[in-house]
N, C-alpha and C. Protein backbone atom coordinates (compact mmCIF):
# COMPACT_ATOMS: atom_id res chain seq x y z
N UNK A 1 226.48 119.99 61.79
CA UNK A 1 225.34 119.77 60.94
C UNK A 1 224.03 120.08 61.67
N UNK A 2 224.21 119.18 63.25
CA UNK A 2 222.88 119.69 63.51
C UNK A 2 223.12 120.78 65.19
N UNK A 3 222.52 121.86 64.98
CA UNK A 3 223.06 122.87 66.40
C UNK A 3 221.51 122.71 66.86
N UNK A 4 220.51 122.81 66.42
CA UNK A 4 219.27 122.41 67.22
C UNK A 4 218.07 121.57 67.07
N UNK A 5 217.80 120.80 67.74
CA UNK A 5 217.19 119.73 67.94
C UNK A 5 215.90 119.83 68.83
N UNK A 6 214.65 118.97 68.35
CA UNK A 6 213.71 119.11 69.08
C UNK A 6 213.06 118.26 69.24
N UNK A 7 213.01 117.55 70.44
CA UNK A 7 212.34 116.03 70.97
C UNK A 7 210.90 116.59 71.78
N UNK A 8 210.64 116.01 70.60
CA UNK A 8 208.43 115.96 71.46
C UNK A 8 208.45 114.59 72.22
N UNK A 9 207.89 114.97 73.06
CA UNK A 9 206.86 113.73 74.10
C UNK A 9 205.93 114.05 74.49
N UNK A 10 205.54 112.84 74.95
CA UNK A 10 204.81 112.37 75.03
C UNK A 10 204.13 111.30 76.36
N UNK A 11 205.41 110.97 76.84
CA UNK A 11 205.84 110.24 78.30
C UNK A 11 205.87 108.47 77.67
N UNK A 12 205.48 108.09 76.83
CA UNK A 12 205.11 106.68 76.22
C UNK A 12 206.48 106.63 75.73
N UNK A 13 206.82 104.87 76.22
CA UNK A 13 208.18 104.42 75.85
C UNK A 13 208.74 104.28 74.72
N UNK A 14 207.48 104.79 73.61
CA UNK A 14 208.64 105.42 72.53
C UNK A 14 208.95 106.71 72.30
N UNK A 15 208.49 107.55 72.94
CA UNK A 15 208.43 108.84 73.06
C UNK A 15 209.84 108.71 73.83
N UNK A 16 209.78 107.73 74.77
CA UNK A 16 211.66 108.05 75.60
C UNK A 16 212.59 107.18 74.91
N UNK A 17 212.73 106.36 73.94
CA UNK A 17 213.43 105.82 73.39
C UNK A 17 213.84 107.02 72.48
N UNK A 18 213.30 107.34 71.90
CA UNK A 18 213.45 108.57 70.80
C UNK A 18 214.40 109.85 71.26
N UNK A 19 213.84 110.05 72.81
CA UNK A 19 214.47 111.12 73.27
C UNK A 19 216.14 110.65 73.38
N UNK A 20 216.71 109.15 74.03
CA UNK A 20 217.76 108.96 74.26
C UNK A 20 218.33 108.93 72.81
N UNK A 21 217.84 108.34 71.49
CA UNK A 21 218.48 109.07 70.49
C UNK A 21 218.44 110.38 70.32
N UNK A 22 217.49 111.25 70.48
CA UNK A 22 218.09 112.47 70.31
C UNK A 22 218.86 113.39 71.13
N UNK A 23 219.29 112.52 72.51
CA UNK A 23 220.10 113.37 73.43
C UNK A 23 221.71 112.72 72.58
N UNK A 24 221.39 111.10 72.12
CA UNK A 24 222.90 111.02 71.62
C UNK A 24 223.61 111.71 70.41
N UNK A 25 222.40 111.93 69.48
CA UNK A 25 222.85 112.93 68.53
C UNK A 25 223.21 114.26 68.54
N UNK A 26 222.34 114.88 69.87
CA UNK A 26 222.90 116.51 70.13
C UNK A 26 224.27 115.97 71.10
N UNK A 27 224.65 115.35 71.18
CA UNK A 27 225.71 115.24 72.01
C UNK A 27 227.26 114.74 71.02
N UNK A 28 226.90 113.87 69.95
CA UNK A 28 227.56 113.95 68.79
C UNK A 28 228.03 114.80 68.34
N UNK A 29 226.93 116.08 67.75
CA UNK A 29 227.22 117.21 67.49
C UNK A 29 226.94 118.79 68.10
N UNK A 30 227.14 118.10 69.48
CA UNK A 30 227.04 119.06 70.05
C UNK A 30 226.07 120.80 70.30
N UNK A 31 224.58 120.00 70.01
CA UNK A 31 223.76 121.16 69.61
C UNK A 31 222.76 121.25 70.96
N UNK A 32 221.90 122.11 70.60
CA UNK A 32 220.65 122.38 71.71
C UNK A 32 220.05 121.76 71.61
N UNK A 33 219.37 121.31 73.01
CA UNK A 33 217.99 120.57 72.79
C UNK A 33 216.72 121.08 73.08
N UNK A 34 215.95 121.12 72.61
CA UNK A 34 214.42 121.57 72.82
C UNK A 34 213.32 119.98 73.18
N UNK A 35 212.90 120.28 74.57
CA UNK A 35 212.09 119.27 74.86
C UNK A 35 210.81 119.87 74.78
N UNK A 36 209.72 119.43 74.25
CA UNK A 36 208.47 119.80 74.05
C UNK A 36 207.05 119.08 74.89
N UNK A 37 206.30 119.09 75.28
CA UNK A 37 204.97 118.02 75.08
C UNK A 37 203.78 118.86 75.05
N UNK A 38 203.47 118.52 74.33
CA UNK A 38 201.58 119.04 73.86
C UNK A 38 200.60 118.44 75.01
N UNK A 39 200.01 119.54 75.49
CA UNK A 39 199.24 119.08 76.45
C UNK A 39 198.00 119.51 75.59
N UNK A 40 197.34 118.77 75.17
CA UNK A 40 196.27 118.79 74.04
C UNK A 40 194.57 118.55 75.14
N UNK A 41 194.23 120.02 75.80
CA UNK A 41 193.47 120.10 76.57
C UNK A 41 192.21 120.13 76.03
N UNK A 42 192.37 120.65 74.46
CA UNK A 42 190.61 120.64 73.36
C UNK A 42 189.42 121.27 74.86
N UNK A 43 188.75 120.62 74.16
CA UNK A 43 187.54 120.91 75.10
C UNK A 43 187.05 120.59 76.37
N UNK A 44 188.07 120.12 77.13
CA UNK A 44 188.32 119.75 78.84
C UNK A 44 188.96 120.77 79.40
N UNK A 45 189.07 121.88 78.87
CA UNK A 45 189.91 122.74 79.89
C UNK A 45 188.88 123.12 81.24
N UNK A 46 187.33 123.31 81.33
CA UNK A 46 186.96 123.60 82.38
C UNK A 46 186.11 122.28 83.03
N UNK A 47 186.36 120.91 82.69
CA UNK A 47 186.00 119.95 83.38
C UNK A 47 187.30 120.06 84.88
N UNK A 48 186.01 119.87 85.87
CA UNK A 48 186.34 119.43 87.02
C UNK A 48 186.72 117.74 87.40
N UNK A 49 187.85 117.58 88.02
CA UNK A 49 188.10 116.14 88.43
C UNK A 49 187.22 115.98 89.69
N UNK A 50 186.69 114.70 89.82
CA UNK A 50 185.83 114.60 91.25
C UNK A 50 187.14 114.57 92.44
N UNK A 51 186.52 115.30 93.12
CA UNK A 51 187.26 115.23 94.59
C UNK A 51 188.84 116.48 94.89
N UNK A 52 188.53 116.80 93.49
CA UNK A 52 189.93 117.55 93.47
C UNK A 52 189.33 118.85 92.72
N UNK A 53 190.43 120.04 93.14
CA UNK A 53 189.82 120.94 92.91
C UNK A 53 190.25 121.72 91.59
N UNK A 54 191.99 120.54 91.10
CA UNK A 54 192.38 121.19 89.98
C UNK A 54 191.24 120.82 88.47
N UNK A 55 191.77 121.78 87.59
CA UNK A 55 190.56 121.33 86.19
C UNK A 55 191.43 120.29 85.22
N UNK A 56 190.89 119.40 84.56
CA UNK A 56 191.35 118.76 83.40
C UNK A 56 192.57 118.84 83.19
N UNK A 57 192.21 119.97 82.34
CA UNK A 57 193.37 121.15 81.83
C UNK A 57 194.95 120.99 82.63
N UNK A 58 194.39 121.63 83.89
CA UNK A 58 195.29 121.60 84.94
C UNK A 58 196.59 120.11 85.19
N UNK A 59 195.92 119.52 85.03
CA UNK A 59 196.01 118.51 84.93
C UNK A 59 197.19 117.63 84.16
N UNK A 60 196.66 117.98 82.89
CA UNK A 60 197.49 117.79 81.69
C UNK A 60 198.43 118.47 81.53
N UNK A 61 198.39 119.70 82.09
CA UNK A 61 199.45 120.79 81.78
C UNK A 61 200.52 119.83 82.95
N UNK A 62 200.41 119.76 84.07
CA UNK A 62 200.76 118.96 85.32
C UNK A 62 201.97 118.09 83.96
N UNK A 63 201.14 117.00 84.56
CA UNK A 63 201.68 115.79 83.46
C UNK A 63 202.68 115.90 82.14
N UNK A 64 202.21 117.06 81.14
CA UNK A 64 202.99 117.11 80.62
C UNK A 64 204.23 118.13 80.76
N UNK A 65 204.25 118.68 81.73
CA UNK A 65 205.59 118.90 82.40
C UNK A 65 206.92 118.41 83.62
N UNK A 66 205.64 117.21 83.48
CA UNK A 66 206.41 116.34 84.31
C UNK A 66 207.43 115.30 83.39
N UNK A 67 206.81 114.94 81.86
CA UNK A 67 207.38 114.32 80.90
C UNK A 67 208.65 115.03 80.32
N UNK A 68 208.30 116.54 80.46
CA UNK A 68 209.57 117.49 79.68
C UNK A 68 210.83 117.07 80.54
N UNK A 69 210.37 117.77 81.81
CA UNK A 69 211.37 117.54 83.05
C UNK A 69 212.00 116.56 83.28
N UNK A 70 211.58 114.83 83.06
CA UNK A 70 212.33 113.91 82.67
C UNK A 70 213.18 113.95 81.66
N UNK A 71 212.93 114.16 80.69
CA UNK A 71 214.06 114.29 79.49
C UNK A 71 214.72 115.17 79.92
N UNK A 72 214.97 116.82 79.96
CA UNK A 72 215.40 118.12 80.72
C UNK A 72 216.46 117.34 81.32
N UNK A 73 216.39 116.71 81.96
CA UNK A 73 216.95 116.11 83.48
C UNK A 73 217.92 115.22 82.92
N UNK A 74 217.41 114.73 81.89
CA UNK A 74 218.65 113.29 81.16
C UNK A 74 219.74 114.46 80.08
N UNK A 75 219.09 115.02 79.60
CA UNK A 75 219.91 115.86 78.55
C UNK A 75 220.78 117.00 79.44
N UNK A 76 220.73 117.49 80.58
CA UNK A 76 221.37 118.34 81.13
C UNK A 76 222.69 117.15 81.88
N UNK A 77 222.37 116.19 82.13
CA UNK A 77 223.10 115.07 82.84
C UNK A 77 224.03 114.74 81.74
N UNK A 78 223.82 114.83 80.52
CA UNK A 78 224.81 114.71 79.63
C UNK A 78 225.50 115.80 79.25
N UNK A 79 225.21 117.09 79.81
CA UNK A 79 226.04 118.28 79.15
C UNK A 79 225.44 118.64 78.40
N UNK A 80 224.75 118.36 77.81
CA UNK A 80 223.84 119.65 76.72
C UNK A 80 222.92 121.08 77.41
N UNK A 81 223.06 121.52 76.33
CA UNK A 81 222.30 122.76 76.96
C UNK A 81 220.86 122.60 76.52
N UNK A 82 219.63 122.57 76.96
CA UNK A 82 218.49 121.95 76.29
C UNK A 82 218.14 122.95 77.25
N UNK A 83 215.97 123.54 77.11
CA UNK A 83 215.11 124.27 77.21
C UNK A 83 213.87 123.18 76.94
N UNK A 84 213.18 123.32 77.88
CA UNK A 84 211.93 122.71 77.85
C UNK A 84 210.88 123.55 77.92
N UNK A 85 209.38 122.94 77.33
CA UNK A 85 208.35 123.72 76.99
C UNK A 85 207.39 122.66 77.07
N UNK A 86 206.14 123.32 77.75
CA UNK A 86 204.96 122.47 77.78
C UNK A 86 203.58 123.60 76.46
N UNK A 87 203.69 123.04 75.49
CA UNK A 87 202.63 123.52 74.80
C UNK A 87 201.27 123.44 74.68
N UNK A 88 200.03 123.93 74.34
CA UNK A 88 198.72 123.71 74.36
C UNK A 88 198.28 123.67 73.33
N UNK A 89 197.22 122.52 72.79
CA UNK A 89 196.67 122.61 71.49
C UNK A 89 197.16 121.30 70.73
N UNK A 90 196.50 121.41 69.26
CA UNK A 90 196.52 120.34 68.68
C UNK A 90 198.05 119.64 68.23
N UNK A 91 198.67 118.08 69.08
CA UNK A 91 199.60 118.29 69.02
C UNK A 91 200.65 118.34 67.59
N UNK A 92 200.18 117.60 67.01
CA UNK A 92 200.59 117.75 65.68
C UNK A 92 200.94 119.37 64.36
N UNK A 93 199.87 119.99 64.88
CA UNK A 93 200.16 121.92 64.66
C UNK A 93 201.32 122.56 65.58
N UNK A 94 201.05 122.17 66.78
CA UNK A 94 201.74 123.10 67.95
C UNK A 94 203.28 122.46 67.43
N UNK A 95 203.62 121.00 67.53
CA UNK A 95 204.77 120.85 67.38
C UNK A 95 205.68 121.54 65.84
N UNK A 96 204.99 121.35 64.81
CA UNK A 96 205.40 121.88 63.37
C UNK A 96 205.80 123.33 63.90
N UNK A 97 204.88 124.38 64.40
CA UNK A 97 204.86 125.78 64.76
C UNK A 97 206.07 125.98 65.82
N UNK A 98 206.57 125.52 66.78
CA UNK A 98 207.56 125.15 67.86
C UNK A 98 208.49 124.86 66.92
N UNK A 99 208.40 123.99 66.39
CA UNK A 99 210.16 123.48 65.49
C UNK A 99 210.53 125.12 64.81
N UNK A 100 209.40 125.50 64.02
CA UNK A 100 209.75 126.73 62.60
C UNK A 100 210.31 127.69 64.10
N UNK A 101 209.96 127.91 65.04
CA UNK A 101 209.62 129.09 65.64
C UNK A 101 211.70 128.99 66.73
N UNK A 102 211.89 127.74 66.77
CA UNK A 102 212.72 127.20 67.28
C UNK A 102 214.16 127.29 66.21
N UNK A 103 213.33 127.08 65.31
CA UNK A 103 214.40 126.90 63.78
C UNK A 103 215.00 125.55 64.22
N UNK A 104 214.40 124.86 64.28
CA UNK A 104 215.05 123.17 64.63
C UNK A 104 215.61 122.93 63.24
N UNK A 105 216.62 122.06 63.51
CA UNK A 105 217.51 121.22 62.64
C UNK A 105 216.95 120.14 61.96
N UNK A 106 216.41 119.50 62.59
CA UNK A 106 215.60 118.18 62.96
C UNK A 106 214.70 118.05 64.39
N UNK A 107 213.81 117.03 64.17
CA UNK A 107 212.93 116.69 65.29
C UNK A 107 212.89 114.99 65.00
N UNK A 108 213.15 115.03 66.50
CA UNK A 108 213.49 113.50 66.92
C UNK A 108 212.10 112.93 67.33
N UNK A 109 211.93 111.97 66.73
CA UNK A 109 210.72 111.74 67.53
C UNK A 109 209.96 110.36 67.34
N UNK A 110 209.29 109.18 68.21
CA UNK A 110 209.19 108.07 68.72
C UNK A 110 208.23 107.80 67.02
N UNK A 111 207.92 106.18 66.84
CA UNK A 111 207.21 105.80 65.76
C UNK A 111 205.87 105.62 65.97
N UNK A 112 205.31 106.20 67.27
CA UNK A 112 204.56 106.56 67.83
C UNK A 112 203.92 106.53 69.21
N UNK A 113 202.85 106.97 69.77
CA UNK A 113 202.61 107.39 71.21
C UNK A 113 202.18 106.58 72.06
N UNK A 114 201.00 107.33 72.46
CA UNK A 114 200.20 106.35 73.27
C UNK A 114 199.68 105.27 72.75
N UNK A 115 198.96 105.75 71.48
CA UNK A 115 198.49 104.56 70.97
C UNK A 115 197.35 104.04 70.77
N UNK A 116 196.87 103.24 70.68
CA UNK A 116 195.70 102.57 71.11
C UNK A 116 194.61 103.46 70.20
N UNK A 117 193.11 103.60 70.96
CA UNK A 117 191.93 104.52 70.58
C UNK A 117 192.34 105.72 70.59
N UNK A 118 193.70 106.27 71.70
CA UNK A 118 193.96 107.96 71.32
C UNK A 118 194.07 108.07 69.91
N UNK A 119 195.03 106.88 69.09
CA UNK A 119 195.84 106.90 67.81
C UNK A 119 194.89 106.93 66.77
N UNK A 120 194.03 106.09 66.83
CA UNK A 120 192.86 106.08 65.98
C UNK A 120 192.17 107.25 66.08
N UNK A 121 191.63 108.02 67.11
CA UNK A 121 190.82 109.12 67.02
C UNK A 121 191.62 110.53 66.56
N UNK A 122 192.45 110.44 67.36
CA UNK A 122 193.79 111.56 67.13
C UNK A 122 194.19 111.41 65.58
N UNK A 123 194.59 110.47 65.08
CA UNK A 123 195.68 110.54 63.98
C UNK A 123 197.03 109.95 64.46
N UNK A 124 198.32 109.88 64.07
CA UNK A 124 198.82 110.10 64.04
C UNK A 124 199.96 111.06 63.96
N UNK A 125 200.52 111.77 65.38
CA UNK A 125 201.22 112.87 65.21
C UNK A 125 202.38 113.11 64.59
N UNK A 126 203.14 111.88 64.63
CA UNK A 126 204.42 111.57 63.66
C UNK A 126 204.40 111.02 61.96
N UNK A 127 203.28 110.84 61.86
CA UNK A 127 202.62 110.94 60.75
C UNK A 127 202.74 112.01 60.01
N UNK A 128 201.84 112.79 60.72
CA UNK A 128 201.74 114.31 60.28
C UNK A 128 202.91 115.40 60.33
N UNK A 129 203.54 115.01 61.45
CA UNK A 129 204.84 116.12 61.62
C UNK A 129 206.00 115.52 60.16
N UNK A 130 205.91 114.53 59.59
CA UNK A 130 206.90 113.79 58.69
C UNK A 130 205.70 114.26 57.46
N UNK A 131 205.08 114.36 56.97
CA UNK A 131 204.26 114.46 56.04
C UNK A 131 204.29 115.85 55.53
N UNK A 132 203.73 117.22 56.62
CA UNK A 132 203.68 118.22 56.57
C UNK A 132 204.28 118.92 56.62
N UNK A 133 205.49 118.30 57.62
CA UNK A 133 206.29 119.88 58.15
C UNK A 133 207.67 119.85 56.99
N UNK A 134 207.99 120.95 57.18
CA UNK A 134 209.73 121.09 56.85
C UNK A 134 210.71 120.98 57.19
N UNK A 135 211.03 120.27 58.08
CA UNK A 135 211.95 120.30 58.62
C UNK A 135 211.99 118.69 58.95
N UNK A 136 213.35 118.31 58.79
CA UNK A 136 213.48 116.67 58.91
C UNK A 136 213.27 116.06 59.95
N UNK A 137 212.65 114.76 59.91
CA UNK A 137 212.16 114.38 61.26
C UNK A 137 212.96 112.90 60.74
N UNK A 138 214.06 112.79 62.06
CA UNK A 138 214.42 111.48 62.44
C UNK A 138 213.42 110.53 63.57
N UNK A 139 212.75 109.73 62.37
CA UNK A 139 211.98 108.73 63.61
C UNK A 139 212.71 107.73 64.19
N UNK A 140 212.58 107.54 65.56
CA UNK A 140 213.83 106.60 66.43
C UNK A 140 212.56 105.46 66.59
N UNK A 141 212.75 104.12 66.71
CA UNK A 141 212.08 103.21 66.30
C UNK A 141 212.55 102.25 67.96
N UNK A 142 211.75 102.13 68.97
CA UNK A 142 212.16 101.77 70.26
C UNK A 142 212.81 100.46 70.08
N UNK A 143 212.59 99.82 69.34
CA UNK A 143 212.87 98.52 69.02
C UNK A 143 211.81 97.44 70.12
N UNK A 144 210.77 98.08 70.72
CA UNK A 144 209.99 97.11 71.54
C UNK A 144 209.28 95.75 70.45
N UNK A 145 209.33 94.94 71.05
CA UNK A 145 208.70 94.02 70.30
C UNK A 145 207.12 93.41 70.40
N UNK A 146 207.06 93.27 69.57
CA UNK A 146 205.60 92.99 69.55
C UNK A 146 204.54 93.60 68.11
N UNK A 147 203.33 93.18 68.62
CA UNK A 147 202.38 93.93 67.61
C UNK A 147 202.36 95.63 68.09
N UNK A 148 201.51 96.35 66.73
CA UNK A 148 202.04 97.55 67.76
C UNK A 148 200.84 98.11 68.21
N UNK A 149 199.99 97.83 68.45
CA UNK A 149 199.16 98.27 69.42
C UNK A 149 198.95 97.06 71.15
N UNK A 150 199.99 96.37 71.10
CA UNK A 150 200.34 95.52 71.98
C UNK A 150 200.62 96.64 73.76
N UNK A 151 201.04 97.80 73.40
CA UNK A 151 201.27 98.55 74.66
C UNK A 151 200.38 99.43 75.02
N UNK A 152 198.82 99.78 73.87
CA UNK A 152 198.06 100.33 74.20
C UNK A 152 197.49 100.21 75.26
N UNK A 153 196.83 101.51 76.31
CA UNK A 153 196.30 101.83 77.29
C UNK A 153 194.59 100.59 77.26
């Protein structure tokens, strides 16, 4: 039913709760995995960090390939064949455009991110990827407890 699959992150513990459901489902049925994260650089790509010589940008790109590579690393440990990608841009577009471009099955993905003031200013990306896109999105629900802006930054 499903041969490819595509888990966005995000590095936030529902972003990895989500991923371990979607490594158990490509492993169910035995499909590909596509790990994603939006490094959503907007208008910081040429801010300088003090003391360091990489940019913003740099930065984020960093980071969010350090999030792919974690998942990468769990889904290859299970035998799947999975491909990781660090994307740029708005994350909610980039991911819809990645799934069509991917031909995903489904996209797995947390009940939401970071959180906090990102969530409010940002939107909601799982919002939007379930609203807009075509392609079915299984939301995995971490089961953390609490209020839910309780883990915000």
């Amino acid at each position: 039913m499903f041969e490819t699959i595509l888990i966005p992150t995000d590095g936030s513990d529902h972003a990895e709760a989500a991923a371990e459901t979607g490594i158990e489902l490509a492993t169910v049925h035995d499909a590909t995995v596509h790990v994603a994260c939006v490094a959503d650089t907007g208008p910081l790509g040429d801010l300088r960090l003090p003391g360091d010589a990489t940019s913003a940008e740099d930065a984020m790109r960093s980071r969010a390939q350090e999030h792919v590579d974690a998942i990468v690393d769990r889904a290859e440990s299970a035998g799947l064949a999975v491909t990781g990608t660090v994307l740029e841009g708005p994350p909610e577009d980039e991911l819809l455009e990645y799934a069509r471009e991917i031909d995903a099955d489904v996209i797995v993905m947390g009940t939401r991110g970071r959180g906090g003031v990102h969530r409010l200013a940002m939107g909601s990306v799982t919002d939007h990827v379930v609203r807009f896109g075509e392609i079915p999105v299984l939301v995995a629900n971490s089961g953390s407890e609490g209020h839910p802006d309780e883990d915000a930054p």
